[in-house]
N, C-alpha and C. Protein backbone atom coordinates (compact mmCIF):
# COMPACT_ATOMS: atom_id res chain seq x y z
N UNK A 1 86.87 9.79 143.87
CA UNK A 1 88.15 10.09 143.25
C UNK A 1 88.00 11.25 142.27
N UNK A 2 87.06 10.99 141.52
CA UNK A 2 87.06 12.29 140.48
C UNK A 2 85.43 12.75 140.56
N UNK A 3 85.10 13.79 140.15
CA UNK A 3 83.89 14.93 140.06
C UNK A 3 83.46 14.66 138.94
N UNK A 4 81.95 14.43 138.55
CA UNK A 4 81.26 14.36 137.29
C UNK A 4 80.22 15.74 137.75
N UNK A 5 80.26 16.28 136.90
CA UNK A 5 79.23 17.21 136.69
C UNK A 5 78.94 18.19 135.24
N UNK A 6 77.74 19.18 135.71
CA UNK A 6 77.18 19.77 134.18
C UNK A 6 77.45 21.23 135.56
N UNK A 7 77.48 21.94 134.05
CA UNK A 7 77.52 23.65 134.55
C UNK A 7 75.94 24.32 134.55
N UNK A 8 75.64 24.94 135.68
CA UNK A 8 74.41 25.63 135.32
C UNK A 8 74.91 26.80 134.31
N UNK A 9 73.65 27.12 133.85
CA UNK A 9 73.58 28.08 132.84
C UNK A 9 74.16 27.64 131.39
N UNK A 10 73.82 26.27 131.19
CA UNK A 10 74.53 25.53 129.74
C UNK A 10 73.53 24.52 129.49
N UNK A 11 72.84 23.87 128.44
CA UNK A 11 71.94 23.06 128.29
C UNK A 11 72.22 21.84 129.14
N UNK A 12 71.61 21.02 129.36
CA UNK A 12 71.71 19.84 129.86
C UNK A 12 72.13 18.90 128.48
N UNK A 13 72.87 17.67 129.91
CA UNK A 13 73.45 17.03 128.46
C UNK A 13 72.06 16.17 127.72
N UNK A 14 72.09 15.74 126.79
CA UNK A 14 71.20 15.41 126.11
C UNK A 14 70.89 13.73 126.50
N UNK A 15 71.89 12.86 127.13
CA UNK A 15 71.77 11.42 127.39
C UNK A 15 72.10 11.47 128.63
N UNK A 16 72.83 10.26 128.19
CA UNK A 16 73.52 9.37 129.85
C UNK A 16 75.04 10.03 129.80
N UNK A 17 74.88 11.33 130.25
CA UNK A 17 76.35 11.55 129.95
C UNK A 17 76.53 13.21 130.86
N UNK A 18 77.75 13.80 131.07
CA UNK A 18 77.93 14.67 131.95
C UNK A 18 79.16 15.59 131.18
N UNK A 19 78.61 16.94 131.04
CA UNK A 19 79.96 17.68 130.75
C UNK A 19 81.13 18.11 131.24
N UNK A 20 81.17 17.40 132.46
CA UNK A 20 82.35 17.90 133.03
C UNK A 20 83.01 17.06 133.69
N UNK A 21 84.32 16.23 133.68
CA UNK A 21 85.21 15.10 134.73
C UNK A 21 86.05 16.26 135.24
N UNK A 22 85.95 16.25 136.78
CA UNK A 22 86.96 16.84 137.40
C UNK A 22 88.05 15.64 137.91
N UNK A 23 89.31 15.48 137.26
CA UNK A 23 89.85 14.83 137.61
C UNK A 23 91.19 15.38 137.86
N UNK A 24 91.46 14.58 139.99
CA UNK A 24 92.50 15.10 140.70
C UNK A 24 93.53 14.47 140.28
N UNK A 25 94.84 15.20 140.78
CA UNK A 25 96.01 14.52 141.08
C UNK A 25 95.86 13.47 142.19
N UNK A 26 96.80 12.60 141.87
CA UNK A 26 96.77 11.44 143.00
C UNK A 26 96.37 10.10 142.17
N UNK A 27 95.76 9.84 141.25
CA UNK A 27 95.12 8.98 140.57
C UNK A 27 95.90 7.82 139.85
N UNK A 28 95.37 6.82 139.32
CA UNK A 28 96.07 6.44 139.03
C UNK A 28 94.82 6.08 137.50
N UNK A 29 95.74 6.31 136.09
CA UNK A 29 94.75 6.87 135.08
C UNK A 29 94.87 5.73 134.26
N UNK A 30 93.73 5.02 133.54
CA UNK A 30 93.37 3.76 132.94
C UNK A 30 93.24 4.48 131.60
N UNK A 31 93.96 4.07 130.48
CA UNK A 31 93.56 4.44 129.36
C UNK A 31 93.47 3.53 128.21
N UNK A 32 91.89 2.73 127.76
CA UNK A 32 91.77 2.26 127.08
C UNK A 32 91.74 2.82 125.38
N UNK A 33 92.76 1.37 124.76
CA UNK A 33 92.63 1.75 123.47
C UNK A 33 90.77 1.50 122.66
N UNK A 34 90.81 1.99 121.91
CA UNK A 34 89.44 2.07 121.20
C UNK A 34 89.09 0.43 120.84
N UNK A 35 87.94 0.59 121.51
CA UNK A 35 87.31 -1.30 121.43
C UNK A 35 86.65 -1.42 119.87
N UNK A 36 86.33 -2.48 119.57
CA UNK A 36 85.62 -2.70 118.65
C UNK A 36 85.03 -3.71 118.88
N UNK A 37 83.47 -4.54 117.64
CA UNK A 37 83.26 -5.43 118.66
C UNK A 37 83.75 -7.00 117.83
N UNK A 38 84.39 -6.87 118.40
CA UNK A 38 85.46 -8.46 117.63
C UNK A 38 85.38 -9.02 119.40
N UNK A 39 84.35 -10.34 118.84
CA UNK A 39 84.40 -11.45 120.04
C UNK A 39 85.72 -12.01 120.07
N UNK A 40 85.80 -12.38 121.06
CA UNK A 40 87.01 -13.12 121.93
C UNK A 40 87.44 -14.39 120.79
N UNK A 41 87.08 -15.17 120.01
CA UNK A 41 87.44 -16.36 119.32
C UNK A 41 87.93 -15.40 117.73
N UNK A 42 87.36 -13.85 117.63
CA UNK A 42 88.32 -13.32 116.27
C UNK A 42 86.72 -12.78 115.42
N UNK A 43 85.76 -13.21 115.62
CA UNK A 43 84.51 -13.10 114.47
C UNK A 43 84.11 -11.91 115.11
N UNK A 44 83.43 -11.14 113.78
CA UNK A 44 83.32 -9.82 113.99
C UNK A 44 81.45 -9.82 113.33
N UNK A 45 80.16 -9.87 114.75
CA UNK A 45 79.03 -9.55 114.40
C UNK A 45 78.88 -9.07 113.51
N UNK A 46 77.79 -9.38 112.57
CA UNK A 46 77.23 -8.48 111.50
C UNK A 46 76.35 -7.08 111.78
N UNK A 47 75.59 -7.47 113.06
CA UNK A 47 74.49 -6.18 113.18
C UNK A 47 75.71 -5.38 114.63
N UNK A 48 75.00 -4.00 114.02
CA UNK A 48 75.41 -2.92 114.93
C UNK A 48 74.98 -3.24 116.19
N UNK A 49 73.89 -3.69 116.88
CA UNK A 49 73.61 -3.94 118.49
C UNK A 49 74.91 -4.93 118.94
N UNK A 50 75.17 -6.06 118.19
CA UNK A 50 76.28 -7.09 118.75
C UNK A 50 77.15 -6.62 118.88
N UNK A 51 77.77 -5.43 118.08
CA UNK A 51 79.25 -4.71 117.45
C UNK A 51 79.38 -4.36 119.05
N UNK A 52 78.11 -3.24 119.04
CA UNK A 52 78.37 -2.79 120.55
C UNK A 52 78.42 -3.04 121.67
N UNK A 53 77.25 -3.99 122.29
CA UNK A 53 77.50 -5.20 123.01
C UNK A 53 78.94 -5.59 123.30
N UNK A 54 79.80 -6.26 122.44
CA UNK A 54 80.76 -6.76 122.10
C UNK A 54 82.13 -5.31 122.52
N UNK A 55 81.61 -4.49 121.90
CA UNK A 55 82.91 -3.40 122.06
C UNK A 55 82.59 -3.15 124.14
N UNK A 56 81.31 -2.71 124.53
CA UNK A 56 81.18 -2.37 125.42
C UNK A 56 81.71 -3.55 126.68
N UNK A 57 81.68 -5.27 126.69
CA UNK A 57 81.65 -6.30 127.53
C UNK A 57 83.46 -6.04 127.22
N UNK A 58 84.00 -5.66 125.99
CA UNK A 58 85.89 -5.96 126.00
C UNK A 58 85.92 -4.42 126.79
N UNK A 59 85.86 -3.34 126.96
CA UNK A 59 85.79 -2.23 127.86
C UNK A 59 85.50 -3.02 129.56
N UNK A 60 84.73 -2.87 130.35
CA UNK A 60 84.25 -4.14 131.27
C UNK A 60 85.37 -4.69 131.58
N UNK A 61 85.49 -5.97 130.67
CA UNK A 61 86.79 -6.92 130.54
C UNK A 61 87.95 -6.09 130.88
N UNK A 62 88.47 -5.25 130.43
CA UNK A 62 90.13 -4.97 130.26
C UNK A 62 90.14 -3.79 131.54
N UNK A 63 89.04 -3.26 131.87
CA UNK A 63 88.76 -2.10 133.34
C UNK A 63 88.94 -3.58 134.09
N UNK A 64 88.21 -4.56 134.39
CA UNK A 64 88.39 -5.53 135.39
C UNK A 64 90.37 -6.05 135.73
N UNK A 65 90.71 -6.14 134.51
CA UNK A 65 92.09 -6.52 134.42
C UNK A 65 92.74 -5.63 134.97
N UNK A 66 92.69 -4.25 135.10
CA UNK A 66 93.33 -3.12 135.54
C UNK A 66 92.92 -3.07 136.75
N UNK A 67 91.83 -3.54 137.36
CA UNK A 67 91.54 -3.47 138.59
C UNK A 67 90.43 -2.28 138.96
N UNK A 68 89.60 -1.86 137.81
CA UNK A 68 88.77 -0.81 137.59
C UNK A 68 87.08 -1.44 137.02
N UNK A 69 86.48 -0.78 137.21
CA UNK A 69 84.99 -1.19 137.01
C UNK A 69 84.12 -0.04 136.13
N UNK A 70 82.93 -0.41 135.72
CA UNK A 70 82.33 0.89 134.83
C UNK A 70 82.87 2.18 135.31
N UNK A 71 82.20 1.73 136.98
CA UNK A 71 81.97 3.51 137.80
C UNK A 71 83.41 4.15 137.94
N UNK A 72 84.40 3.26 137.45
CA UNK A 72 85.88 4.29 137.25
C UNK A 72 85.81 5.26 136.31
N UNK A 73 84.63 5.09 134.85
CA UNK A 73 85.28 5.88 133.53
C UNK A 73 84.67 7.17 133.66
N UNK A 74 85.50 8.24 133.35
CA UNK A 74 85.10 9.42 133.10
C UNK A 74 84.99 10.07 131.86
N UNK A 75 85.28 9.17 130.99
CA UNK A 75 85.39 9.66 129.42
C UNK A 75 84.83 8.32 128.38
N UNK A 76 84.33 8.74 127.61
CA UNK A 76 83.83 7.76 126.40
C UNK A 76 84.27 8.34 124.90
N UNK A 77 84.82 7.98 124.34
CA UNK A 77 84.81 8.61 122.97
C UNK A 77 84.56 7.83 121.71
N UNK A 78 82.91 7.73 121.54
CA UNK A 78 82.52 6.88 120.66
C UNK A 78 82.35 7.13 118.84
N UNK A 79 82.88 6.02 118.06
CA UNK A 79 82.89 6.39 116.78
C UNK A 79 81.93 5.20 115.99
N UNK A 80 80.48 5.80 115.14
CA UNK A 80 80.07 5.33 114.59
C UNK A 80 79.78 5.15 113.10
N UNK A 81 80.25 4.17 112.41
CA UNK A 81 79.74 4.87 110.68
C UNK A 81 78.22 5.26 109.97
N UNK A 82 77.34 5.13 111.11
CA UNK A 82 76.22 5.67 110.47
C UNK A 82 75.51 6.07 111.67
N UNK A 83 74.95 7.05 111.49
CA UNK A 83 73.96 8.15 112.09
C UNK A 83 72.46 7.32 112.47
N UNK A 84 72.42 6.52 111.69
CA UNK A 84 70.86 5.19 112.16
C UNK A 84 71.45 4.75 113.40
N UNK A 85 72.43 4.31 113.41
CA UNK A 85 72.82 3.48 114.39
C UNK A 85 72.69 4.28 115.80
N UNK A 86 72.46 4.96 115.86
CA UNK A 86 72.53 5.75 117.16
C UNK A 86 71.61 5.29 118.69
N UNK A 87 70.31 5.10 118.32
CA UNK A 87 69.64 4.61 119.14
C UNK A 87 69.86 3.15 119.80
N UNK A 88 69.72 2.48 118.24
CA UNK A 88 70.79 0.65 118.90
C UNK A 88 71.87 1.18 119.91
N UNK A 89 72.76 2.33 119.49
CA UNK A 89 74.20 1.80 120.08
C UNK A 89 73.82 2.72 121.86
N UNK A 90 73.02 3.63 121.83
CA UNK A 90 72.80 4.35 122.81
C UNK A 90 71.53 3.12 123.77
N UNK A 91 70.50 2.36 123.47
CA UNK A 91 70.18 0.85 124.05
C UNK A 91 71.13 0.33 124.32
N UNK A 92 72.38 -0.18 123.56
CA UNK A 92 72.75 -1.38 124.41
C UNK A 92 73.75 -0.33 125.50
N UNK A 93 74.11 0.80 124.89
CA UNK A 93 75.00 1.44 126.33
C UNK A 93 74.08 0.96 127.48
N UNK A 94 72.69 1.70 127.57
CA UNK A 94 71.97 1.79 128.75
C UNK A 94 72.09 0.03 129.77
N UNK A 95 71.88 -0.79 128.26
CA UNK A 95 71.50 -2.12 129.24
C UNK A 95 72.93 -2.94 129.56
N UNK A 96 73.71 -2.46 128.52
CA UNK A 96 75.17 -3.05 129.66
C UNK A 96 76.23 -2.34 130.38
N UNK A 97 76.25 -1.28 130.31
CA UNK A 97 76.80 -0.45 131.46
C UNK A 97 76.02 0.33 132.33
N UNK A 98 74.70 0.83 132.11
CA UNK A 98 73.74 1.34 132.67
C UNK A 98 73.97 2.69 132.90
N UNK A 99 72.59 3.68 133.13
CA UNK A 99 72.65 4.90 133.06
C UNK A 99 73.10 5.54 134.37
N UNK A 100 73.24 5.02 135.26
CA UNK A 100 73.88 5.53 136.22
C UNK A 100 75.26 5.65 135.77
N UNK A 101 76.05 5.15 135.73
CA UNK A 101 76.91 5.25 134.81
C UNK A 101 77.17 6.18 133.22
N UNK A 102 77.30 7.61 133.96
CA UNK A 102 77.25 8.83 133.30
C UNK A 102 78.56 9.93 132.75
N UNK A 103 79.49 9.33 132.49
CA UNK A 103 80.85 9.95 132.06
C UNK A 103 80.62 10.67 131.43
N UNK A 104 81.50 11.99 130.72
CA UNK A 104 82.02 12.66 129.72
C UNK A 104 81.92 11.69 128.34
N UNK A 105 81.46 12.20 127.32
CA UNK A 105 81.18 11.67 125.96
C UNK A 105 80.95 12.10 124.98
N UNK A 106 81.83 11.65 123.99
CA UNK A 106 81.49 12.36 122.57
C UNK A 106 81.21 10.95 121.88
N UNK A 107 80.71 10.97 120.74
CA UNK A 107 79.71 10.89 119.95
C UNK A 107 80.15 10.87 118.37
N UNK A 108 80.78 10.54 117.63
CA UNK A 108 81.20 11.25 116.45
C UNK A 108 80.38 9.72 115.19
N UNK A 109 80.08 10.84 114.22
CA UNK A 109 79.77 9.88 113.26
C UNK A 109 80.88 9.80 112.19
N UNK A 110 81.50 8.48 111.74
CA UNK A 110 82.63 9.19 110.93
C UNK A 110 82.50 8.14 109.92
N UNK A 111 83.40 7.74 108.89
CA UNK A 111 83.10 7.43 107.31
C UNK A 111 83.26 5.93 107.19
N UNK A 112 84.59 5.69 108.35
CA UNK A 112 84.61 3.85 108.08
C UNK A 112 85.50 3.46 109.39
N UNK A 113 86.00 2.39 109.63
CA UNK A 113 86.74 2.46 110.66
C UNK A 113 87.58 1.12 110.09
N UNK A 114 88.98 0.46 110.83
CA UNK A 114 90.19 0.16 110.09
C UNK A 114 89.64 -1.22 109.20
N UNK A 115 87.98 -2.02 109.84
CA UNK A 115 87.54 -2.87 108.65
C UNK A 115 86.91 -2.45 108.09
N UNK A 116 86.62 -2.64 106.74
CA UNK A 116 84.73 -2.09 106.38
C UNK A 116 83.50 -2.58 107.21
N UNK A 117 83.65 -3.88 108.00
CA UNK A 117 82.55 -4.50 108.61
C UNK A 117 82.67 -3.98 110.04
N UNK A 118 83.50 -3.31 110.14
CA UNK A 118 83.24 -2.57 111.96
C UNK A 118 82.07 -1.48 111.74
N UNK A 119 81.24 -1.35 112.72
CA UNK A 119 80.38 -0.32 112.90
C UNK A 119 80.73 0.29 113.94
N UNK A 120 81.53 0.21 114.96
CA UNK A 120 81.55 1.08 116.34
C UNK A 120 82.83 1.08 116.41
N UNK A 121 83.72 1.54 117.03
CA UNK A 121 84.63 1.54 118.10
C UNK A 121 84.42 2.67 119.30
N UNK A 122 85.05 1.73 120.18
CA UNK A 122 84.32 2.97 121.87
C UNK A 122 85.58 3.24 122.62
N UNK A 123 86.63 4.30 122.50
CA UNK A 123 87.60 4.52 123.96
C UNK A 123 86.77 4.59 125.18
N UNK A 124 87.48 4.53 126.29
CA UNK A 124 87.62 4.52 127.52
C UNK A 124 88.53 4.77 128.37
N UNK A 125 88.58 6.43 129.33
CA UNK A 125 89.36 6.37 130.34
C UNK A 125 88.95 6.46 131.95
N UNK A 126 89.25 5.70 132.31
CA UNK A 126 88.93 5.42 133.83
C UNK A 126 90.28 5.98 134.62
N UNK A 127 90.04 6.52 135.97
CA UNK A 127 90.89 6.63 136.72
C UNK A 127 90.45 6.27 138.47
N UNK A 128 91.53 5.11 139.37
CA UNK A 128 91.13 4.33 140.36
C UNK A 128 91.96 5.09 141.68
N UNK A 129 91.69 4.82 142.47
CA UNK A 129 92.60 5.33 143.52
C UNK A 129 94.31 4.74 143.21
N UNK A 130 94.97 5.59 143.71
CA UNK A 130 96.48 5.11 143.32
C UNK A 130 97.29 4.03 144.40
C-alpha cells in the first residue's frame, strides 16, 4: 500500500526507522491520538520501560480495532521528558513492535507532558487498503 524508504546520498537513518513514507491515494488513513502508558484499569507505571510498553501494546490495541496491525504504520511521533530515557524507550520499541517494523519517526525530547508522572507519549499513523 505505501513505500518506506531512505534517499541515497543522505545519511542513513540512525535506528529502526526510514525517511521517507510514500503514501498513495486510495487508502484508507488510521490516525492515532498520542498514547501514553496508562494501563487499561487507569494506573499509570512508575518506570519509563512500563510507560512504554504500555503506550506501545494501547497503539497495537486500537490499530487491531481499526482493522490495522504494526506493519500498517508509517509514522511515529514520539515525545519523551528526558534524554536518559532513550535507550529503555528505543528496547522496548525493538521487543514489542520489532525492528522490522521501520516507519518514519521523530523523536522529540520535551519538558513534561499533560501529567507530571507521564514519561512518553507515542502517535501513530497507519494507512490499510480501502
Amino acid at each position: 500500500m505505501f513505500k518506506l524508504y531512505n534517499s541515497e546520498g543522505a545519511a542513513k537513518p540512525g535506528g529502526a526507522y526510514t525517511h521517507i513514507a510514500d503514501i498513495p491515494a486510495g487508502g484508507r488513513l488510521i490516525v492515532l491520538s498520542g498514547q501514553v502508558g496508562v494501563e487499561p484499569d487507569g494506573s499509570l507505571p512508575k518506570d519509563v520501560e512500563a510507560q512504554c510498553e504500555r503506550a506501545y501494546r494501547n497503539i497495537l490495541t486500537h490499530l487491531e480495532t481499526a482493522g490495522a496491525t504494526a506493519r500498517d504504520i508509517f509514522k511515529f511521533n514520539v515525545f519523551l521528558t528526558r534524554a536518559t530515557d532513550i535507550p529503555a524507550y528505543r528496547e522496548v520499541r525493538e521487543r514489542v513492535v520489532g525492528n522490522d517494523v521501520a516507519p518514519t519517526s521523530t523523536l522529540l525530547i520535551i519538558s513534561a507532558l499533560a501529567h507530571p508522572d507521564m514519561l512518553v507519549e507515542i502517535e501513530a499513523y497507519a494507512m490499510v487498503a480501502a
